[in-house]
PDB file of N, CA and C in Angstrom:
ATOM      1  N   UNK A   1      20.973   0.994 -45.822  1.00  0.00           N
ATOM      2  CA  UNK A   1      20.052   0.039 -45.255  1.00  0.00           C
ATOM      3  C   UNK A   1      18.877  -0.102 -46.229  1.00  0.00           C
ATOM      4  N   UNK A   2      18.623  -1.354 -46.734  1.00  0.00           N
ATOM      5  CA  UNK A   2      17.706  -1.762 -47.874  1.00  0.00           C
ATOM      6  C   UNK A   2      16.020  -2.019 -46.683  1.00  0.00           C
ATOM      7  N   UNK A   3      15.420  -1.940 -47.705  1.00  0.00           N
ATOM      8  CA  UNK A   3      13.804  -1.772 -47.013  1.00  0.00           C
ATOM      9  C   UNK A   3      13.787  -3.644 -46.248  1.00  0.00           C
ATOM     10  N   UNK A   4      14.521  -4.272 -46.752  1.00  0.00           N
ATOM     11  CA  UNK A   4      14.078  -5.773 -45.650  1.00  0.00           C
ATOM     12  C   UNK A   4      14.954  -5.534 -44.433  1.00  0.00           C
ATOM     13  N   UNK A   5      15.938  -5.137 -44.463  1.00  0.00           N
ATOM     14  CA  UNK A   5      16.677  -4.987 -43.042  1.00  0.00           C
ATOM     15  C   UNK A   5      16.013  -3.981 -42.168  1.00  0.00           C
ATOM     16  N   UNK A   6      15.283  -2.899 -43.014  1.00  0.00           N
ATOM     17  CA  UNK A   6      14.836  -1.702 -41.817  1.00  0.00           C
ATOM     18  C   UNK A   6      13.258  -2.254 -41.015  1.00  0.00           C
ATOM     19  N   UNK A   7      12.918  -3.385 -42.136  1.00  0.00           N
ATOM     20  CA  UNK A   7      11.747  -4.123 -41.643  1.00  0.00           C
ATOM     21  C   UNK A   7      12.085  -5.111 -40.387  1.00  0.00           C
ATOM     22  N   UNK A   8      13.253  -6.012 -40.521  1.00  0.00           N
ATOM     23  CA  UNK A   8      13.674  -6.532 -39.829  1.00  0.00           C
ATOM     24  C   UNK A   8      14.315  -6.326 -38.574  1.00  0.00           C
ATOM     25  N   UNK A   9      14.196  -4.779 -38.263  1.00  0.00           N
ATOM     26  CA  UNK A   9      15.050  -4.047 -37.300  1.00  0.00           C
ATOM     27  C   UNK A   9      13.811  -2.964 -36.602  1.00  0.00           C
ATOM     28  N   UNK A  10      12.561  -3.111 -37.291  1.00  0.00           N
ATOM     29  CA  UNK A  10      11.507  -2.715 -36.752  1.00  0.00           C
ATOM     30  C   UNK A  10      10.911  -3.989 -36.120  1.00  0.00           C
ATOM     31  N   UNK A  11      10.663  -5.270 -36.343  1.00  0.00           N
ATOM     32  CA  UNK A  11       9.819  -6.067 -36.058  1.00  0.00           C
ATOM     33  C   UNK A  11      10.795  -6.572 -34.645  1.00  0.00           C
ATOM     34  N   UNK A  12      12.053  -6.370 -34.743  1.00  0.00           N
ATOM     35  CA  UNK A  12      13.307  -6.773 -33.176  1.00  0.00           C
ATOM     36  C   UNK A  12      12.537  -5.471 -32.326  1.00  0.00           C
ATOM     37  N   UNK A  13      12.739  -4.178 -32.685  1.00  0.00           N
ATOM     38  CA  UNK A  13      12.282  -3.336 -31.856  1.00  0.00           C
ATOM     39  C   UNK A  13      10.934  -3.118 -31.034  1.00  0.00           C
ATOM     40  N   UNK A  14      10.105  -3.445 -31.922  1.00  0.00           N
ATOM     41  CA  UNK A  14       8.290  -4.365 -31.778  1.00  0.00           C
ATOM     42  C   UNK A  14       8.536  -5.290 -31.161  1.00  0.00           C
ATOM     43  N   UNK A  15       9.231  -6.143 -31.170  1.00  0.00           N
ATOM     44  CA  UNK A  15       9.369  -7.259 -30.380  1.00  0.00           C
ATOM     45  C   UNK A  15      10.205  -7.275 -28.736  1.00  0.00           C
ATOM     46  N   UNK A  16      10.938  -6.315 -29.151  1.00  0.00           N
ATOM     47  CA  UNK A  16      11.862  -6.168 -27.718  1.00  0.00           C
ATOM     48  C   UNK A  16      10.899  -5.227 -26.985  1.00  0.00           C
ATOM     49  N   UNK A  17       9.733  -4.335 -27.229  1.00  0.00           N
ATOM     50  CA  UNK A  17       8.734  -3.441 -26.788  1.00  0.00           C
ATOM     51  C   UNK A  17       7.627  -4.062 -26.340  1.00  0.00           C
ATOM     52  N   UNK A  18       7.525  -5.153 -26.961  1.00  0.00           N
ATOM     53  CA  UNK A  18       6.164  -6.062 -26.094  1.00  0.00           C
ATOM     54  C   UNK A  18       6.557  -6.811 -25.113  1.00  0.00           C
ATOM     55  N   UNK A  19       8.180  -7.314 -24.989  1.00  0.00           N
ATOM     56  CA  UNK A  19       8.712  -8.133 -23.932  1.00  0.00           C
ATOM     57  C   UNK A  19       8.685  -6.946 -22.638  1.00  0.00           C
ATOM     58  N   UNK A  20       9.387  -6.146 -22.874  1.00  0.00           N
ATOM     59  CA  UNK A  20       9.197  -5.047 -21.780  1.00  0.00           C
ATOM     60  C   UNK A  20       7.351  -4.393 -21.182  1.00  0.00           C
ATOM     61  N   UNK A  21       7.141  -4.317 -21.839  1.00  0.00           N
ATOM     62  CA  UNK A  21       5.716  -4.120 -22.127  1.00  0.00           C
ATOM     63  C   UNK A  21       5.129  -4.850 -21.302  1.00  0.00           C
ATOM     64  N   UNK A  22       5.099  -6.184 -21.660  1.00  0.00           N
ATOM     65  CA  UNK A  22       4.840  -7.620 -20.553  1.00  0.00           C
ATOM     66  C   UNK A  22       5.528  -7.183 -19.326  1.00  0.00           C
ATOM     67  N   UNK A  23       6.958  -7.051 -19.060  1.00  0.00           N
ATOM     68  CA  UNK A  23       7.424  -7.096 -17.781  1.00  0.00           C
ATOM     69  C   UNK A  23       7.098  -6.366 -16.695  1.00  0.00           C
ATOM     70  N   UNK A  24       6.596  -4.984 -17.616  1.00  0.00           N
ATOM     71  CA  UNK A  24       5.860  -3.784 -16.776  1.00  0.00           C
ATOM     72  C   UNK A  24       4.658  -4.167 -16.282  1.00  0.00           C
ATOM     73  N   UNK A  25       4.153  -4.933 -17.431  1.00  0.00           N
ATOM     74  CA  UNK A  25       2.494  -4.745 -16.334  1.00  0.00           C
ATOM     75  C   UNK A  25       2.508  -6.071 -15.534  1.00  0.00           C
ATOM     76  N   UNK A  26       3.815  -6.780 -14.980  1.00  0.00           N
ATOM     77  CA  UNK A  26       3.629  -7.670 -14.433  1.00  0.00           C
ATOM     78  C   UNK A  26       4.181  -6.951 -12.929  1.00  0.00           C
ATOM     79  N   UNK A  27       5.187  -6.333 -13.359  1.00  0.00           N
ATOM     80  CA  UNK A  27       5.687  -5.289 -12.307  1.00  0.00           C
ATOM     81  C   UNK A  27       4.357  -4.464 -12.038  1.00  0.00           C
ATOM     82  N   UNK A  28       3.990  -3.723 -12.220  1.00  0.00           N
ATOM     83  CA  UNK A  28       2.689  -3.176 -11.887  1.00  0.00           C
ATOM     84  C   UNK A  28       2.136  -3.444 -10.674  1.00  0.00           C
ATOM     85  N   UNK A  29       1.740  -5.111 -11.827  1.00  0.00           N
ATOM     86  CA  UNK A  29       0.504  -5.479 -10.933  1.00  0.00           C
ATOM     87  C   UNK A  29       0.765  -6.355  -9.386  1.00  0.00           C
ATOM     88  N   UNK A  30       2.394  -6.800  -9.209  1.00  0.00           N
ATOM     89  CA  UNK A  30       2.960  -7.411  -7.834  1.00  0.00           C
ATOM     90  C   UNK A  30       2.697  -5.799  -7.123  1.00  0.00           C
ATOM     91  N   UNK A  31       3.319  -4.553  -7.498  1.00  0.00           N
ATOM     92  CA  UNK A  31       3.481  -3.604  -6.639  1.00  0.00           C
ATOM     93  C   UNK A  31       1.664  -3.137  -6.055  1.00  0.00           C
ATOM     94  N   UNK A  32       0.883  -3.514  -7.163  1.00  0.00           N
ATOM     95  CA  UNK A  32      -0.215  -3.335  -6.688  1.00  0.00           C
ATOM     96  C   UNK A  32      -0.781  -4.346  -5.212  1.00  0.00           C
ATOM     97  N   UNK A  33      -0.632  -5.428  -5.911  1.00  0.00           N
ATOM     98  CA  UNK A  33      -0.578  -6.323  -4.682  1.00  0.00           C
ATOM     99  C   UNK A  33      -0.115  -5.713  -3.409  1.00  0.00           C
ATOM    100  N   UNK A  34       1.246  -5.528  -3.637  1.00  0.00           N
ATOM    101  CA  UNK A  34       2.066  -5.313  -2.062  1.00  0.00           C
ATOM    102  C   UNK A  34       1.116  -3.757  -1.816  1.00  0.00           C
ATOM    103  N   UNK A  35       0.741  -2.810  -2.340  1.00  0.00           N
ATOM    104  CA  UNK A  35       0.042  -1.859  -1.904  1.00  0.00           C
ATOM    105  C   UNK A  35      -1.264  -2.365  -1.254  1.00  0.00           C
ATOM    106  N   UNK A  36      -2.317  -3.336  -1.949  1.00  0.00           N
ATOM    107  CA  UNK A  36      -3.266  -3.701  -1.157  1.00  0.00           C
ATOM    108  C   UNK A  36      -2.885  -4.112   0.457  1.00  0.00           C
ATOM    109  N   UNK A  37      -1.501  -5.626   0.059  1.00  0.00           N
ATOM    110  CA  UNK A  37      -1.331  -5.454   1.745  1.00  0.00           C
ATOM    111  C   UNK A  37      -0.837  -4.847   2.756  1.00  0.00           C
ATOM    112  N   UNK A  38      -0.513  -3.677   2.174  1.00  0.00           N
ATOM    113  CA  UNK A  38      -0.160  -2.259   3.196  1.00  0.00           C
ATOM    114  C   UNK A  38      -1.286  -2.089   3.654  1.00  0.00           C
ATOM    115  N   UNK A  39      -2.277  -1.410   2.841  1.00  0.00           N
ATOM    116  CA  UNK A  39      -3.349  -0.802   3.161  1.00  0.00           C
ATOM    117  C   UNK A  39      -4.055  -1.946   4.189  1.00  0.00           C
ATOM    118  N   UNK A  40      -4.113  -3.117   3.366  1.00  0.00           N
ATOM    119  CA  UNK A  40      -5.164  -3.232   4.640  1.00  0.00           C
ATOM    120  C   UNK A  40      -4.501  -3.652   6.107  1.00  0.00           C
ATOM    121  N   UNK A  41      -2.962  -4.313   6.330  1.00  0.00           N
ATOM    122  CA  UNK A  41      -1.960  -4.197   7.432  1.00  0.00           C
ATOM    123  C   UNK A  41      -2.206  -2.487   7.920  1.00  0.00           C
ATOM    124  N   UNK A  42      -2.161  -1.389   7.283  1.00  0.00           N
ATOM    125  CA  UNK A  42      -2.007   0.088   7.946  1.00  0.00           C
ATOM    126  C   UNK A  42      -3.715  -0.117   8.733  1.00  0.00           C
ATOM    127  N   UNK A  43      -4.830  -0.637   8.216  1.00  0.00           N
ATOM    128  CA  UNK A  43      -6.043  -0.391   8.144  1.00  0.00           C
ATOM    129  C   UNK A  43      -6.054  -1.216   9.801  1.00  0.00           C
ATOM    130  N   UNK A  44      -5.775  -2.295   9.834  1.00  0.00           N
ATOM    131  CA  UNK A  44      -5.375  -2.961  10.747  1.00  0.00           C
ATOM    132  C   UNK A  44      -4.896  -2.719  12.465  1.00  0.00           C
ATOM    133  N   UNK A  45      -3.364  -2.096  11.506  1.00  0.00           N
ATOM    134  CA  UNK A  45      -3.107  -1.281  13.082  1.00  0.00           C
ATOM    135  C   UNK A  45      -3.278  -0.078  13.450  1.00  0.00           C
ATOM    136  N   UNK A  46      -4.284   0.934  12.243  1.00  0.00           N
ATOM    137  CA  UNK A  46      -4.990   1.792  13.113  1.00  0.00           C
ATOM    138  C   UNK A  46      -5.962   1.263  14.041  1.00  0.00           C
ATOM    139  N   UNK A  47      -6.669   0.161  13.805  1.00  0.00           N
ATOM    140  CA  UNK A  47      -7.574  -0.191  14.572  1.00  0.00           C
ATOM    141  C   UNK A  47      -7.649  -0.834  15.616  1.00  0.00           C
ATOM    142  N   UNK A  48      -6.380  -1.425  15.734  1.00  0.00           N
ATOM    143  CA  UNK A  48      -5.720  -2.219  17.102  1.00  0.00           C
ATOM    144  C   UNK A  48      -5.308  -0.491  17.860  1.00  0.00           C
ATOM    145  N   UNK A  49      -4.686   0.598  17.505  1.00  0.00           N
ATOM    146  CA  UNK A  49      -4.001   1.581  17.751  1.00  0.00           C
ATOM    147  C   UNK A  49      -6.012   2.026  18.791  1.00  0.00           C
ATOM    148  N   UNK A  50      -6.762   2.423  17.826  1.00  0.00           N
ATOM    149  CA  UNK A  50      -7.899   3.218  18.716  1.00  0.00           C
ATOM    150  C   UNK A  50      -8.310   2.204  19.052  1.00  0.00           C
ATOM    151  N   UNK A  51      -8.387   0.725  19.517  1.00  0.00           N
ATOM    152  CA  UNK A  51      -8.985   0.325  20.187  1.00  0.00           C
ATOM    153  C   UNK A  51      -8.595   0.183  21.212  1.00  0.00           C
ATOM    154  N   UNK A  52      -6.898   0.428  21.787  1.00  0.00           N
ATOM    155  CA  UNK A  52      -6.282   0.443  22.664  1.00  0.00           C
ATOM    156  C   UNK A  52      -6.492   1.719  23.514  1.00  0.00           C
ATOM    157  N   UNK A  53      -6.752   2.446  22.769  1.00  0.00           N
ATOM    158  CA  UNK A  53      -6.749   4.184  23.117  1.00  0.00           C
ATOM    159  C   UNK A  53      -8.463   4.120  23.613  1.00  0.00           C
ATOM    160  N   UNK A  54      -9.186   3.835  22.939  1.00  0.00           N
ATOM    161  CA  UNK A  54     -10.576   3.606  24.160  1.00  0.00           C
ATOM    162  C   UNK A  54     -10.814   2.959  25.248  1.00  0.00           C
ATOM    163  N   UNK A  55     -10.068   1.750  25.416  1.00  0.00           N
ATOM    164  CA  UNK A  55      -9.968   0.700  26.361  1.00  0.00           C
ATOM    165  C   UNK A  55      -9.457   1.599  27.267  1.00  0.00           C
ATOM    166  N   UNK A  56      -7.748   1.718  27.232  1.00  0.00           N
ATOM    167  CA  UNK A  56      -7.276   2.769  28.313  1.00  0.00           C
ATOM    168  C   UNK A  56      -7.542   3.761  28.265  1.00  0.00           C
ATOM    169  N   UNK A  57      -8.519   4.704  27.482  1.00  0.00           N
ATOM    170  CA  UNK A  57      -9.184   5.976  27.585  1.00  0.00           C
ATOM    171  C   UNK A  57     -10.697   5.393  28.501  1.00  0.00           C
ATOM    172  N   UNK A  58     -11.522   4.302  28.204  1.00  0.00           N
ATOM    173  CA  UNK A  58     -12.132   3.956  29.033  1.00  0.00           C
ATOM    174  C   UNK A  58     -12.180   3.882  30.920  1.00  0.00           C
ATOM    175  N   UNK A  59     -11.183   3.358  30.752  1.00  0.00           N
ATOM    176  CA  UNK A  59     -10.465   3.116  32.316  1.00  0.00           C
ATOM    177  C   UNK A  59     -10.525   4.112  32.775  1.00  0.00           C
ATOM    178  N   UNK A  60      -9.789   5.486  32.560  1.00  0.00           N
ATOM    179  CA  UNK A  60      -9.159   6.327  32.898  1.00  0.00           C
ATOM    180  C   UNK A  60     -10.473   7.446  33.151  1.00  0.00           C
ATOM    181  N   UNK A  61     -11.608   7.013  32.123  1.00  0.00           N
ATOM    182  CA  UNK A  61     -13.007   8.217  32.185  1.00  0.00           C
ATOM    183  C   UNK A  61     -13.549   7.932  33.389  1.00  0.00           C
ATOM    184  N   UNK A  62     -13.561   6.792  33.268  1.00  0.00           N
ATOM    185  CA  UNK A  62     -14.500   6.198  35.020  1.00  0.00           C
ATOM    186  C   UNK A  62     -14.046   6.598  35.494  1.00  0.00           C
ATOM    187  N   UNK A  63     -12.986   6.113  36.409  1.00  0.00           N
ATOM    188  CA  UNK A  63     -12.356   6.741  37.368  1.00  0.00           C
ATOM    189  C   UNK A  63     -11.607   8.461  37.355  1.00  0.00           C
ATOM    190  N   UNK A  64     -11.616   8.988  36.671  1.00  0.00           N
ATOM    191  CA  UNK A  64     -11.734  10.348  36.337  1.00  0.00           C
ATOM    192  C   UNK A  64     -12.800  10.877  36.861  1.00  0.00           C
ATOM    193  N   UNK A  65     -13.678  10.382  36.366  1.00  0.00           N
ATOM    194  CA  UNK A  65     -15.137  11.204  36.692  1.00  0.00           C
ATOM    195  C   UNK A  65     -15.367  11.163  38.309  1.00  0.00           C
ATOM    196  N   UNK A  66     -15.078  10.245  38.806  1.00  0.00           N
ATOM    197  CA  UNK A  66     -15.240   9.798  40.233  1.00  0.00           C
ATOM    198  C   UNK A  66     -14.379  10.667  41.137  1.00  0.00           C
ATOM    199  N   UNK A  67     -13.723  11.086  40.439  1.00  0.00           N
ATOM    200  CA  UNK A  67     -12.496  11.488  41.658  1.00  0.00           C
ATOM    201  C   UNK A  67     -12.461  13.458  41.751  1.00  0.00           C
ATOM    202  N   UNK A  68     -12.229  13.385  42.836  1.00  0.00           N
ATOM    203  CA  UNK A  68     -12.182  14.870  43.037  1.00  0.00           C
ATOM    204  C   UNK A  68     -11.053  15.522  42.711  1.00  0.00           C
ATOM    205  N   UNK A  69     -11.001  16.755  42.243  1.00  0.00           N
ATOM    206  CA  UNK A  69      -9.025  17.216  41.981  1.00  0.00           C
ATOM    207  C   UNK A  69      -8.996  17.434  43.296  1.00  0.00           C
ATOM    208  N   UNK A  70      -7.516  17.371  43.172  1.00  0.00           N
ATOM    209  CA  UNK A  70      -6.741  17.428  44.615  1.00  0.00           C
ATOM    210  C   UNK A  70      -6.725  18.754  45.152  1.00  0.00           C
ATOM    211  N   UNK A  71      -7.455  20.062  44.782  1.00  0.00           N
ATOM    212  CA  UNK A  71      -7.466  21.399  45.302  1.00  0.00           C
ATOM    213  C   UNK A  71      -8.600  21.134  46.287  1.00  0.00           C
ATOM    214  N   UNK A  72      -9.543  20.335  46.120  1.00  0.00           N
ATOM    215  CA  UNK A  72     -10.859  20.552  47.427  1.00  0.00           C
ATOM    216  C   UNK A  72     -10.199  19.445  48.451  1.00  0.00           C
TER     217      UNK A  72
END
């Protein structure tokens, strides 16, 4: 292998390394995306989750407090 072919077989390899290169940080940056809308979908239905859990934890304190146990 003469010095123009090993040049020519470096600049394919350089070249096939920046195409991938590109594809990764495009991959990256969609998976980043889909991670933001996890987070803020998870962020979401924790907060639908405890707001349900105070509402019917609400309910349940009032009338809790009011009521006598059934031993007296």
């Amino acid at each position: 292998m003469n010095q123009e072919e090993r040049m020519v077989d470096i600049e394919i390899k350089l070249t096939r390394q920046d195409d991938l290169l590109d594809e990764l940080n495009k991959l990256v940056y969609r998976q980043q995306l889909k991670i933001d809308q996890l987070e803020a979908l998870c962020a979401a239905l924790a907060q639908r989750i405890k707001d349900a859990a105070d509402s019917n934890n609400a309910g349940r304190d009032n009338s809790a407090a009011n009521e006598r146990p059934p031993h007296y």
